[in-house]
PDB file of N, CA and C in Angstrom:
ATOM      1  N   UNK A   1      -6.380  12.009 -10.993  1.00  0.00           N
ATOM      2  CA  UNK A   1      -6.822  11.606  -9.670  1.00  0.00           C
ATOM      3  C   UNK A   1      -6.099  10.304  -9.295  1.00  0.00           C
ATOM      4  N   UNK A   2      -5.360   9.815  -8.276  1.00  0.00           N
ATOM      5  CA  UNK A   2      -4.609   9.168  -7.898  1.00  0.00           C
ATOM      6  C   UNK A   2      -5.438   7.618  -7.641  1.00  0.00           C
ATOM      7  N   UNK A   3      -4.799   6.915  -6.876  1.00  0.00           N
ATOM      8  CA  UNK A   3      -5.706   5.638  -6.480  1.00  0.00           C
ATOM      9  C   UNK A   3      -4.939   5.168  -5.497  1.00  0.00           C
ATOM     10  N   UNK A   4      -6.079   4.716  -4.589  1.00  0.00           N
ATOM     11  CA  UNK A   4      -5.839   4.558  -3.401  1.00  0.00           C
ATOM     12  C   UNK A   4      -5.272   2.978  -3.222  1.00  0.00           C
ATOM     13  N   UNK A   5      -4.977   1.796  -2.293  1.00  0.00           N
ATOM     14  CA  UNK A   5      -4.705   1.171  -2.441  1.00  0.00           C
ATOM     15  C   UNK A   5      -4.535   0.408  -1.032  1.00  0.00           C
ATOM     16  N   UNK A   6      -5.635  -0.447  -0.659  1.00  0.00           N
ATOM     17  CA  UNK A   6      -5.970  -0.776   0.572  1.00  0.00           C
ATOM     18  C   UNK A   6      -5.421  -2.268   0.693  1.00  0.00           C
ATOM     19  N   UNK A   7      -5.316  -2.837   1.571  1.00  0.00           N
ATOM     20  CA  UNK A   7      -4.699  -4.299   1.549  1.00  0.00           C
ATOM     21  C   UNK A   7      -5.295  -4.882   2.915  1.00  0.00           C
ATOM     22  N   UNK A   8      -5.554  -6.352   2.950  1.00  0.00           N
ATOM     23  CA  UNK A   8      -5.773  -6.374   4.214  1.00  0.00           C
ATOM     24  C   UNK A   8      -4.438  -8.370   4.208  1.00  0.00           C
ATOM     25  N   UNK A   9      -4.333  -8.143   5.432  1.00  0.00           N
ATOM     26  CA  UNK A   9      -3.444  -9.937   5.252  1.00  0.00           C
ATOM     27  C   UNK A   9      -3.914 -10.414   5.915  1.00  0.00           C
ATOM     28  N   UNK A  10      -3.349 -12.116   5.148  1.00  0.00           N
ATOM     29  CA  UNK A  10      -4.153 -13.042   5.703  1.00  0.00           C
ATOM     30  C   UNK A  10      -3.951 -13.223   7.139  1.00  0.00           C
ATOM     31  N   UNK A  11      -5.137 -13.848   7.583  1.00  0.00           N
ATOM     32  CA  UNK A  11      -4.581 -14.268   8.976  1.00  0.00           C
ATOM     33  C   UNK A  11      -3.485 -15.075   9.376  1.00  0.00           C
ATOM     34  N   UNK A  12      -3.168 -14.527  10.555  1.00  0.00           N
ATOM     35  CA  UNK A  12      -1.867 -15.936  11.144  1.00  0.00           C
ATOM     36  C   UNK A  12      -0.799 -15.329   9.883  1.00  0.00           C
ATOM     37  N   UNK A  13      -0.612 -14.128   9.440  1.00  0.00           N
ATOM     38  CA  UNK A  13       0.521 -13.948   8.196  1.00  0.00           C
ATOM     39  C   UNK A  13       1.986 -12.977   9.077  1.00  0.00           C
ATOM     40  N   UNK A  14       2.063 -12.377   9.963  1.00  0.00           N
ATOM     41  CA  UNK A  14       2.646 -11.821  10.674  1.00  0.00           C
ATOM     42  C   UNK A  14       4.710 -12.569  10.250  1.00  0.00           C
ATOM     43  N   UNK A  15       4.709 -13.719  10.730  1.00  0.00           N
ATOM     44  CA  UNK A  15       5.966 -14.269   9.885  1.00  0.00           C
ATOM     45  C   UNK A  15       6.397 -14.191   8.294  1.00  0.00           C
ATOM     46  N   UNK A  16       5.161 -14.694   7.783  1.00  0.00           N
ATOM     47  CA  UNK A  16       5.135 -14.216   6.054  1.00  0.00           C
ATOM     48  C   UNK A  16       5.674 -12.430   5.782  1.00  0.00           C
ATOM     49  N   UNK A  17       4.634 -11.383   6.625  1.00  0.00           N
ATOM     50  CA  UNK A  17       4.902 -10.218   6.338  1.00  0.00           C
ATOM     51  C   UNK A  17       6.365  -9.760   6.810  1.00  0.00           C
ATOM     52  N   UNK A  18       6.946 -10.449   7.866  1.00  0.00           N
ATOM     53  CA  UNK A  18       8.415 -10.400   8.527  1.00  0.00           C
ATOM     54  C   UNK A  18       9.427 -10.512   7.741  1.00  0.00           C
ATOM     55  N   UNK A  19       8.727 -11.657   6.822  1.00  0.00           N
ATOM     56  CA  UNK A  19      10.188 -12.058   5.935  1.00  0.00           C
ATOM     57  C   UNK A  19      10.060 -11.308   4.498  1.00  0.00           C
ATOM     58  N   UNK A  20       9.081 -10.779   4.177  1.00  0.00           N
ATOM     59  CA  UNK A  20       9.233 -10.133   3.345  1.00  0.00           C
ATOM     60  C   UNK A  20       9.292  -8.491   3.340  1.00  0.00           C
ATOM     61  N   UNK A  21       9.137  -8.313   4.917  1.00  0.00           N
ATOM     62  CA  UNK A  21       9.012  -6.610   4.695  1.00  0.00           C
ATOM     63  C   UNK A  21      10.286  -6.071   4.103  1.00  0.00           C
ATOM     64  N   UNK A  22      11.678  -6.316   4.188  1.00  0.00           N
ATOM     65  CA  UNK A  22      12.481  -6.167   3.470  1.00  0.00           C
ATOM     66  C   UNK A  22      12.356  -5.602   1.836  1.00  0.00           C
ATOM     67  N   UNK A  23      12.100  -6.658   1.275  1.00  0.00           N
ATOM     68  CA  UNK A  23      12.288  -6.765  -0.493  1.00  0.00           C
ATOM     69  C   UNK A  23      11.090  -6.016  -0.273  1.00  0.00           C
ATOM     70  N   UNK A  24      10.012  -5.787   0.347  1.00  0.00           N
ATOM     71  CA  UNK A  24       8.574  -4.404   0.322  1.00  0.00           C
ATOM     72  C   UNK A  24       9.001  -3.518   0.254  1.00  0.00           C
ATOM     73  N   UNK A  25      10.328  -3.047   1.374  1.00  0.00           N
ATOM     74  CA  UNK A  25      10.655  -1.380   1.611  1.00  0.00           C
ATOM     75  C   UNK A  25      11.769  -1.370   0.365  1.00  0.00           C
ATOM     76  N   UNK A  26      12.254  -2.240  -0.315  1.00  0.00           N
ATOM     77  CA  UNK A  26      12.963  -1.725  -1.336  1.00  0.00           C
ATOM     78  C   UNK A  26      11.972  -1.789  -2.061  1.00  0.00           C
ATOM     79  N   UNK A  27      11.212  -2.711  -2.624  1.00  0.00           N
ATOM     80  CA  UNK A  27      10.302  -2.107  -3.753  1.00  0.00           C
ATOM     81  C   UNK A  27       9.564  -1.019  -3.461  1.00  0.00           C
ATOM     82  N   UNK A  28       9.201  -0.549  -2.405  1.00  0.00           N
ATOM     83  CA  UNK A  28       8.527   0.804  -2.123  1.00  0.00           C
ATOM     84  C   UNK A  28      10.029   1.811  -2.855  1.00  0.00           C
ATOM     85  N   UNK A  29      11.155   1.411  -2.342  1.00  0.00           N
ATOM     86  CA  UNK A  29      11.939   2.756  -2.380  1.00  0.00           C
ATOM     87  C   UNK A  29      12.489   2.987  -3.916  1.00  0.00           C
ATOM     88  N   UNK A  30      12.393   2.174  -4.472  1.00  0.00           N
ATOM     89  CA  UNK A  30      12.654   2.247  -5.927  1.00  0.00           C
ATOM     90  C   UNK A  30      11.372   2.483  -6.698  1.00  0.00           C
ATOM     91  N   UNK A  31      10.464   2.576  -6.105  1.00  0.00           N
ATOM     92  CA  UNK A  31       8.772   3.349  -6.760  1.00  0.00           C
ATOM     93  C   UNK A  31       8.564   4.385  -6.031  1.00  0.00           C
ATOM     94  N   UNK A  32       9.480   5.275  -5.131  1.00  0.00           N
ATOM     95  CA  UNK A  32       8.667   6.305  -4.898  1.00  0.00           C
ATOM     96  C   UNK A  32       8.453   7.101  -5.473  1.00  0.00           C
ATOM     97  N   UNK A  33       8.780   7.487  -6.851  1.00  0.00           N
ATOM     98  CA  UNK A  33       8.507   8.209  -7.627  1.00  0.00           C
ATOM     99  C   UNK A  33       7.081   7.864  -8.404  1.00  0.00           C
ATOM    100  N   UNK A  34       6.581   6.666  -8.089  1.00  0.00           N
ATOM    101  CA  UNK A  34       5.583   7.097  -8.051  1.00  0.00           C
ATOM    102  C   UNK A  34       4.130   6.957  -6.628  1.00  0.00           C
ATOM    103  N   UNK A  35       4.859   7.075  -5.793  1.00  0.00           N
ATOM    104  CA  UNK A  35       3.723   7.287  -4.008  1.00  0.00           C
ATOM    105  C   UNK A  35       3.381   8.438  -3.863  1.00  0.00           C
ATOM    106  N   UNK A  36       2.139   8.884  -3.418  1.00  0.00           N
ATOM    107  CA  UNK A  36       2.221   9.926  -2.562  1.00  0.00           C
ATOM    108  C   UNK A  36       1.906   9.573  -1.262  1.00  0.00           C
ATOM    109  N   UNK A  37       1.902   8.683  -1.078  1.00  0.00           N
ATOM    110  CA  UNK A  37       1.169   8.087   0.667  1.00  0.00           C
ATOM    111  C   UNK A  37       1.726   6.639   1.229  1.00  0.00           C
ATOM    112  N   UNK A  38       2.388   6.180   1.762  1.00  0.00           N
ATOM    113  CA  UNK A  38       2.584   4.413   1.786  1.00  0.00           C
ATOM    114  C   UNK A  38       2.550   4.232   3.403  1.00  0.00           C
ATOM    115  N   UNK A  39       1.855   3.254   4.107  1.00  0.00           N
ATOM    116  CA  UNK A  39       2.206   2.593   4.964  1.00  0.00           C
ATOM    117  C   UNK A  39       1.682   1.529   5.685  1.00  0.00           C
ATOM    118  N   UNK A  40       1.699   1.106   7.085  1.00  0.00           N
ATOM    119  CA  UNK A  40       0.996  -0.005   7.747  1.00  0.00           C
ATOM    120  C   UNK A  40       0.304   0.157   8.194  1.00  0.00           C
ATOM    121  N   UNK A  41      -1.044  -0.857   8.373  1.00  0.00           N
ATOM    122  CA  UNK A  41      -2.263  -0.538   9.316  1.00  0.00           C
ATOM    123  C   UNK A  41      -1.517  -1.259  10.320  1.00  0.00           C
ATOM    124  N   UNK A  42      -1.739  -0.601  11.232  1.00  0.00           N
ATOM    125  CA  UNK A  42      -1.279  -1.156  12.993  1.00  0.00           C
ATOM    126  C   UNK A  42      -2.444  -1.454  13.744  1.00  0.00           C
ATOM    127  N   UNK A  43      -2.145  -2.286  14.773  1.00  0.00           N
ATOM    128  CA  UNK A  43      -3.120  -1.973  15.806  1.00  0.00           C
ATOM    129  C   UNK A  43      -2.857  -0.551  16.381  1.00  0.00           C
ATOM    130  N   UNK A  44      -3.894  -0.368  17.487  1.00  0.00           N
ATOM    131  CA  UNK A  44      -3.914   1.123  17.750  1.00  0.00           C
ATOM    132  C   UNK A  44      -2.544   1.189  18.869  1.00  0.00           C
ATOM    133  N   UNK A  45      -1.939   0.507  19.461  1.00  0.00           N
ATOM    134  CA  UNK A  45      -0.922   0.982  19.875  1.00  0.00           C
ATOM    135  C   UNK A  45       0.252   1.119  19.253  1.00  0.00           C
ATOM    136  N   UNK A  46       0.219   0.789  17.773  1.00  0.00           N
ATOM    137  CA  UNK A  46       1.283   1.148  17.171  1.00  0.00           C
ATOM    138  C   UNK A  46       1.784  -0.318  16.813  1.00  0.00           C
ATOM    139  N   UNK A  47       1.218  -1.447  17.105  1.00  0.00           N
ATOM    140  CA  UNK A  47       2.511  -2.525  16.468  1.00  0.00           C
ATOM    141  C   UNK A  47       1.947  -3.291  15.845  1.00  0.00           C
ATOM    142  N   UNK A  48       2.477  -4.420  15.490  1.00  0.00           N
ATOM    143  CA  UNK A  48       2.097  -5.198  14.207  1.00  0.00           C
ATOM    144  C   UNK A  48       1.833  -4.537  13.172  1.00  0.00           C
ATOM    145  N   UNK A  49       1.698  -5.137  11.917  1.00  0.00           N
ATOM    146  CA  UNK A  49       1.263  -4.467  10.583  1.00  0.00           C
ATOM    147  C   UNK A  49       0.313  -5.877  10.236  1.00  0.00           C
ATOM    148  N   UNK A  50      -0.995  -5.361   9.519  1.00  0.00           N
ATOM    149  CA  UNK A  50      -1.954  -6.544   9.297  1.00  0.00           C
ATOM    150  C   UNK A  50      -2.790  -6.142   7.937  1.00  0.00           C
ATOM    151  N   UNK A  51      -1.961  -4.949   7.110  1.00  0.00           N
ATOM    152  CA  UNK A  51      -2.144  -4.193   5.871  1.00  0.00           C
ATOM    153  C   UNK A  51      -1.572  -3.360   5.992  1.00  0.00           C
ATOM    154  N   UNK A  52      -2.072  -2.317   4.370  1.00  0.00           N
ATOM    155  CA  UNK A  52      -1.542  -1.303   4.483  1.00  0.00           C
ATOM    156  C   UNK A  52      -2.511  -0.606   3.526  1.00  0.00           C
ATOM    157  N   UNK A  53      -1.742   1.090   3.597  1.00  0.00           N
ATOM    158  CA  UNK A  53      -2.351   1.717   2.602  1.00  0.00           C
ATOM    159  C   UNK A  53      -1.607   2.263   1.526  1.00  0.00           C
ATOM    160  N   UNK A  54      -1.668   2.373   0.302  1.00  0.00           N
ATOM    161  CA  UNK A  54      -0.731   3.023  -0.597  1.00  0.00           C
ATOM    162  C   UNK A  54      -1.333   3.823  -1.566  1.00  0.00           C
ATOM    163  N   UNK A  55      -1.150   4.701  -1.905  1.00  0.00           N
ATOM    164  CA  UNK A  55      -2.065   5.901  -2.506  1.00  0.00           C
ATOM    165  C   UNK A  55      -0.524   6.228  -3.759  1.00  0.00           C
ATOM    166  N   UNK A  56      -0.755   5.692  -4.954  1.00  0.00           N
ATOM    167  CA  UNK A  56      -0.240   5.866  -6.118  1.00  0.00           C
ATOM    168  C   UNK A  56      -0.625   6.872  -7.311  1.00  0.00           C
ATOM    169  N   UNK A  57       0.384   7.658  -7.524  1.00  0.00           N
ATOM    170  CA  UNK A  57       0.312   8.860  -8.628  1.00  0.00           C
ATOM    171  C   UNK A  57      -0.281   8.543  -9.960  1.00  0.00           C
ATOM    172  N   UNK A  58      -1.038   8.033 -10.043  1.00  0.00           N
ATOM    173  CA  UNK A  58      -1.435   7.747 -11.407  1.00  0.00           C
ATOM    174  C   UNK A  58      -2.670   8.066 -11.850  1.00  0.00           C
ATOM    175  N   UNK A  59      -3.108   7.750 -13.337  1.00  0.00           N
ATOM    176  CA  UNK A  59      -4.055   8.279 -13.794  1.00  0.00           C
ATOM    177  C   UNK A  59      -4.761   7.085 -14.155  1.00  0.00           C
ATOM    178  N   UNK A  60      -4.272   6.410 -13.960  1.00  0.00           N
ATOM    179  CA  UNK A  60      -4.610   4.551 -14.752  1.00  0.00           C
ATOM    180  C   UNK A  60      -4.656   3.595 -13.919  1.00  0.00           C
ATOM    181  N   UNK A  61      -6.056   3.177 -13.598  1.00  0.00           N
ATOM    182  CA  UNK A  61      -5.814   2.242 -13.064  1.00  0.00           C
ATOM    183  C   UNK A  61      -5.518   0.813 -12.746  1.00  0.00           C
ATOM    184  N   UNK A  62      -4.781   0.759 -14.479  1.00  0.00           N
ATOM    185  CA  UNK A  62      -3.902  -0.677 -14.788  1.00  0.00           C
ATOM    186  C   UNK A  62      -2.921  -0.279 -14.292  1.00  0.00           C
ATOM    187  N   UNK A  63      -2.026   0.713 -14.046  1.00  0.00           N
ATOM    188  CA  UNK A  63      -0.929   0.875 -13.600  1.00  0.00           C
ATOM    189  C   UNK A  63      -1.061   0.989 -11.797  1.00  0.00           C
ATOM    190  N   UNK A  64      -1.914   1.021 -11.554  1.00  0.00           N
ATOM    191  CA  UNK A  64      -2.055   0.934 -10.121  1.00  0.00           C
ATOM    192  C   UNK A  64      -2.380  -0.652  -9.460  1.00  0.00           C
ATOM    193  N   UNK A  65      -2.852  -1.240 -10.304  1.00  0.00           N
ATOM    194  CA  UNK A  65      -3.226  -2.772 -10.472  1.00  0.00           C
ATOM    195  C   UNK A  65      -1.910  -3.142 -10.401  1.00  0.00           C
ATOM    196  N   UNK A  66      -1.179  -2.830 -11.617  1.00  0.00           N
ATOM    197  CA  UNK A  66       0.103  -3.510 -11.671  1.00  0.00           C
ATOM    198  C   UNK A  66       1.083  -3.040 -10.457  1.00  0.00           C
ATOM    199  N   UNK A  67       1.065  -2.202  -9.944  1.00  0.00           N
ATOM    200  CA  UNK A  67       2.092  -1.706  -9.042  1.00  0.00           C
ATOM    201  C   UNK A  67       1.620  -2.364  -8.099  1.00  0.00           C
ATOM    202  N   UNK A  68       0.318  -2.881  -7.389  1.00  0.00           N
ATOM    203  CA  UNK A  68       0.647  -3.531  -6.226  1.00  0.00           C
ATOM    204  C   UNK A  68       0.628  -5.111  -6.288  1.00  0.00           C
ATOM    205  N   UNK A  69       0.520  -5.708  -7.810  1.00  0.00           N
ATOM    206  CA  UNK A  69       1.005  -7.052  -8.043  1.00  0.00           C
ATOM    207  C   UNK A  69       2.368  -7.242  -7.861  1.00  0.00           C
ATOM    208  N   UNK A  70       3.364  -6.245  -8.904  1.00  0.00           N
ATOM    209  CA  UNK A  70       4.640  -6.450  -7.993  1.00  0.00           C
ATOM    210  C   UNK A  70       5.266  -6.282  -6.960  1.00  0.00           C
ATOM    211  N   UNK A  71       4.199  -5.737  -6.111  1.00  0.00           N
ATOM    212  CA  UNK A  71       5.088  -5.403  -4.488  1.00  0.00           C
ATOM    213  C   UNK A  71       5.280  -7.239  -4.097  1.00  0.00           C
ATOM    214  N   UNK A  72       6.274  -7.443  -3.802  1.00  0.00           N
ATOM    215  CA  UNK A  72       7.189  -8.349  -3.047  1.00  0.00           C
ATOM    216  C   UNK A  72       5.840  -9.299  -1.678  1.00  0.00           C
ATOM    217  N   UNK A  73       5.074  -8.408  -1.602  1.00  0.00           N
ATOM    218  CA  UNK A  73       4.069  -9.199  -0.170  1.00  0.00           C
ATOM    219  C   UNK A  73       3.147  -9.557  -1.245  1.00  0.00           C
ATOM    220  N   UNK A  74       2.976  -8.935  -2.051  1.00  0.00           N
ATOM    221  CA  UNK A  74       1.366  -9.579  -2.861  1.00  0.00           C
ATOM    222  C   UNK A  74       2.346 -10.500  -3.596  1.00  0.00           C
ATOM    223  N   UNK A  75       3.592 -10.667  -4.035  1.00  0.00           N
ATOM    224  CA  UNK A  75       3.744 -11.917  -4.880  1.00  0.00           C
ATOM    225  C   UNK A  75       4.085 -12.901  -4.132  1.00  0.00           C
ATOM    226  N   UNK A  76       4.196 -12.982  -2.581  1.00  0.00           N
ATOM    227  CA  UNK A  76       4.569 -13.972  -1.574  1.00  0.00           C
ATOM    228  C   UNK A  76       3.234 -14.159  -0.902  1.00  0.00           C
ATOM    229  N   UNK A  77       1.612 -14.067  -1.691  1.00  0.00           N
ATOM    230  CA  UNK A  77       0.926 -14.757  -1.325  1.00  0.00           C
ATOM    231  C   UNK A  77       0.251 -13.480   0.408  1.00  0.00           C
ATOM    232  N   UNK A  78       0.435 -12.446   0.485  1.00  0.00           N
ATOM    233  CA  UNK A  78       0.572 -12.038   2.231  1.00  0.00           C
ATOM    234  C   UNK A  78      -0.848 -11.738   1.872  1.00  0.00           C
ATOM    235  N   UNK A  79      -1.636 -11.329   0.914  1.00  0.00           N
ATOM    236  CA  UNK A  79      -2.639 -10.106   1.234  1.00  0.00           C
ATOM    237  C   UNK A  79      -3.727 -11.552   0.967  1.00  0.00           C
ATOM    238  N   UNK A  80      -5.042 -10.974   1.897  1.00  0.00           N
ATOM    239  CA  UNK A  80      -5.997 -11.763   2.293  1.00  0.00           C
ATOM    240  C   UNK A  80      -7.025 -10.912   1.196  1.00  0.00           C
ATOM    241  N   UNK A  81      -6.976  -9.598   0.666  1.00  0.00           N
ATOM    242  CA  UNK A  81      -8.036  -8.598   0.011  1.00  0.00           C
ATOM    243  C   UNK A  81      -7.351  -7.394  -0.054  1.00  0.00           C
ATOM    244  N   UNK A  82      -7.277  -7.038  -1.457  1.00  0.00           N
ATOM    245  CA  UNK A  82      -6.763  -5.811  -1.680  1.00  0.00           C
ATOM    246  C   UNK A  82      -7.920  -5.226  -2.873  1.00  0.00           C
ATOM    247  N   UNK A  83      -8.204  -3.847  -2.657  1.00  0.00           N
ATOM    248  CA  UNK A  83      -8.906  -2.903  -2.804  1.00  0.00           C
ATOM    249  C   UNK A  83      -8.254  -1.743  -3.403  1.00  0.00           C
ATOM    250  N   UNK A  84      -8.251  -1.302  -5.019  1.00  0.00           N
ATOM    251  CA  UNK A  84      -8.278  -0.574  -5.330  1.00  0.00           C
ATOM    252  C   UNK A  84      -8.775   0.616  -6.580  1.00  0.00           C
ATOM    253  N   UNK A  85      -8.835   1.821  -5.490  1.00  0.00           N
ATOM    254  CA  UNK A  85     -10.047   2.912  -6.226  1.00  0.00           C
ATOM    255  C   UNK A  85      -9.526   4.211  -6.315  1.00  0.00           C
ATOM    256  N   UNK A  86     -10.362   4.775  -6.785  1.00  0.00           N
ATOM    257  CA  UNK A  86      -9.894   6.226  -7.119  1.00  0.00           C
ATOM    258  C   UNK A  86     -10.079   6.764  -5.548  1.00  0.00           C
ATOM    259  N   UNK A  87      -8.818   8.195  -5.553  1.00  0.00           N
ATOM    260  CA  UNK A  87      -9.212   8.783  -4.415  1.00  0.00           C
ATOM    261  C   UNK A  87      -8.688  10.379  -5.005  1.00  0.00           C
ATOM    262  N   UNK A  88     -10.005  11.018  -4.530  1.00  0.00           N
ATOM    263  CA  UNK A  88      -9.950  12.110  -4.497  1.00  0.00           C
ATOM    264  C   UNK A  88      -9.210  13.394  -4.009  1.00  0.00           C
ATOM    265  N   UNK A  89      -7.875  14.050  -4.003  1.00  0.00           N
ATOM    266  CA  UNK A  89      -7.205  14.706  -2.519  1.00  0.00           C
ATOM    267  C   UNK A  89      -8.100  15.826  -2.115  1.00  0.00           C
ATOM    268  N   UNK A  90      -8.445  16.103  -1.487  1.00  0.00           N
ATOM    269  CA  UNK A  90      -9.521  17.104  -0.613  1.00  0.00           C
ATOM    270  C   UNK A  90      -8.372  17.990   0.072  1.00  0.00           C
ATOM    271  N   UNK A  91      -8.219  17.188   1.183  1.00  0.00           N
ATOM    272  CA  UNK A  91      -7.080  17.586   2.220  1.00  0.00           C
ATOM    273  C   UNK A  91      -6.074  16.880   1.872  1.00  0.00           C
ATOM    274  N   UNK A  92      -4.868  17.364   1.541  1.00  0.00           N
ATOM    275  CA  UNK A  92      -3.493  16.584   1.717  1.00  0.00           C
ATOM    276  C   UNK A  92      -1.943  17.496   2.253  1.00  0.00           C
ATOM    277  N   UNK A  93      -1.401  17.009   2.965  1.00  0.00           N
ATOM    278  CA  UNK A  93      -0.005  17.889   3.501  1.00  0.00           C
ATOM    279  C   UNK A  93      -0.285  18.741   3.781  1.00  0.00           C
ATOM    280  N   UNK A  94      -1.576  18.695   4.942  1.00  0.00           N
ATOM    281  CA  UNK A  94      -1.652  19.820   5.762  1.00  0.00           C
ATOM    282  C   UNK A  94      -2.490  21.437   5.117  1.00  0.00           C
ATOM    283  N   UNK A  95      -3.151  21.045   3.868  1.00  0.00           N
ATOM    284  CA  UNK A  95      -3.723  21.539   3.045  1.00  0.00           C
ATOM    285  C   UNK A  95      -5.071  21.725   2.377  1.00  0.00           C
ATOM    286  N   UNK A  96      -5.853  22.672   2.247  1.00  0.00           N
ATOM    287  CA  UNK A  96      -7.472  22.293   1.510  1.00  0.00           C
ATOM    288  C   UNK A  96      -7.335  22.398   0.376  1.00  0.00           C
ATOM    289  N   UNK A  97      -7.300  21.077  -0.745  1.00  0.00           N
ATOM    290  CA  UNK A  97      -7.128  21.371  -2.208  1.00  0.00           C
ATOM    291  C   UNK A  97      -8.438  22.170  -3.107  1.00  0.00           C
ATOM    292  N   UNK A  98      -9.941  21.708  -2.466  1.00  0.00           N
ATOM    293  CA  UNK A  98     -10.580  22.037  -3.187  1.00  0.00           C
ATOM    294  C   UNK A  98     -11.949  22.689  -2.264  1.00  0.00           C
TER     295      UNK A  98
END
């Protein structure tokens, strides 16, 4: 069962998350082997990013711990509360698993 992986940033962090979204989307792209889900919470029209969600392949949730200590925004201080738990897939890719 995978684990989910919620984030929220600090306030007033919008420059912080700017300068690091970079070294984020490479560390995302050199772990996608292990994602099944990654992205930004937006406002509802689509802009800014003020978290995110990341839903990691694993069975362990030290290894899910550890994967979002090294993302590049949690070691530059961005996240205000990060949250992570098991998640169940029910529905995924358009699909009823169970």
């Amino acid at each position: 069962m995978p684990y989910a992986i919620l984030t929220t940033d600090k306030p007033d962090s919008a420059e912080l998350r700017a300068r690091q979204r970079d070294a984020h989307l490479k560390y995302l792209d050199a772990n996608m082997h292990r994602l099944l889900a990654a992205g930004a919470i937006t406002g509802d029209d689509g802009t800014g990013g003020h978290g995110g969600i990341l839903i990691v392949d694993t069975e362990v949730r030290k290894e899910a711990e550890e994967f979002i200590a090294g993302d590049p925004f949690s070691e530059a201080g961005l996240f205000e509360k990060v949250t992570v738990t098991r998640w169940r897939k029910a529905y995924f890719n358009k699909q009823k698993l169970i």
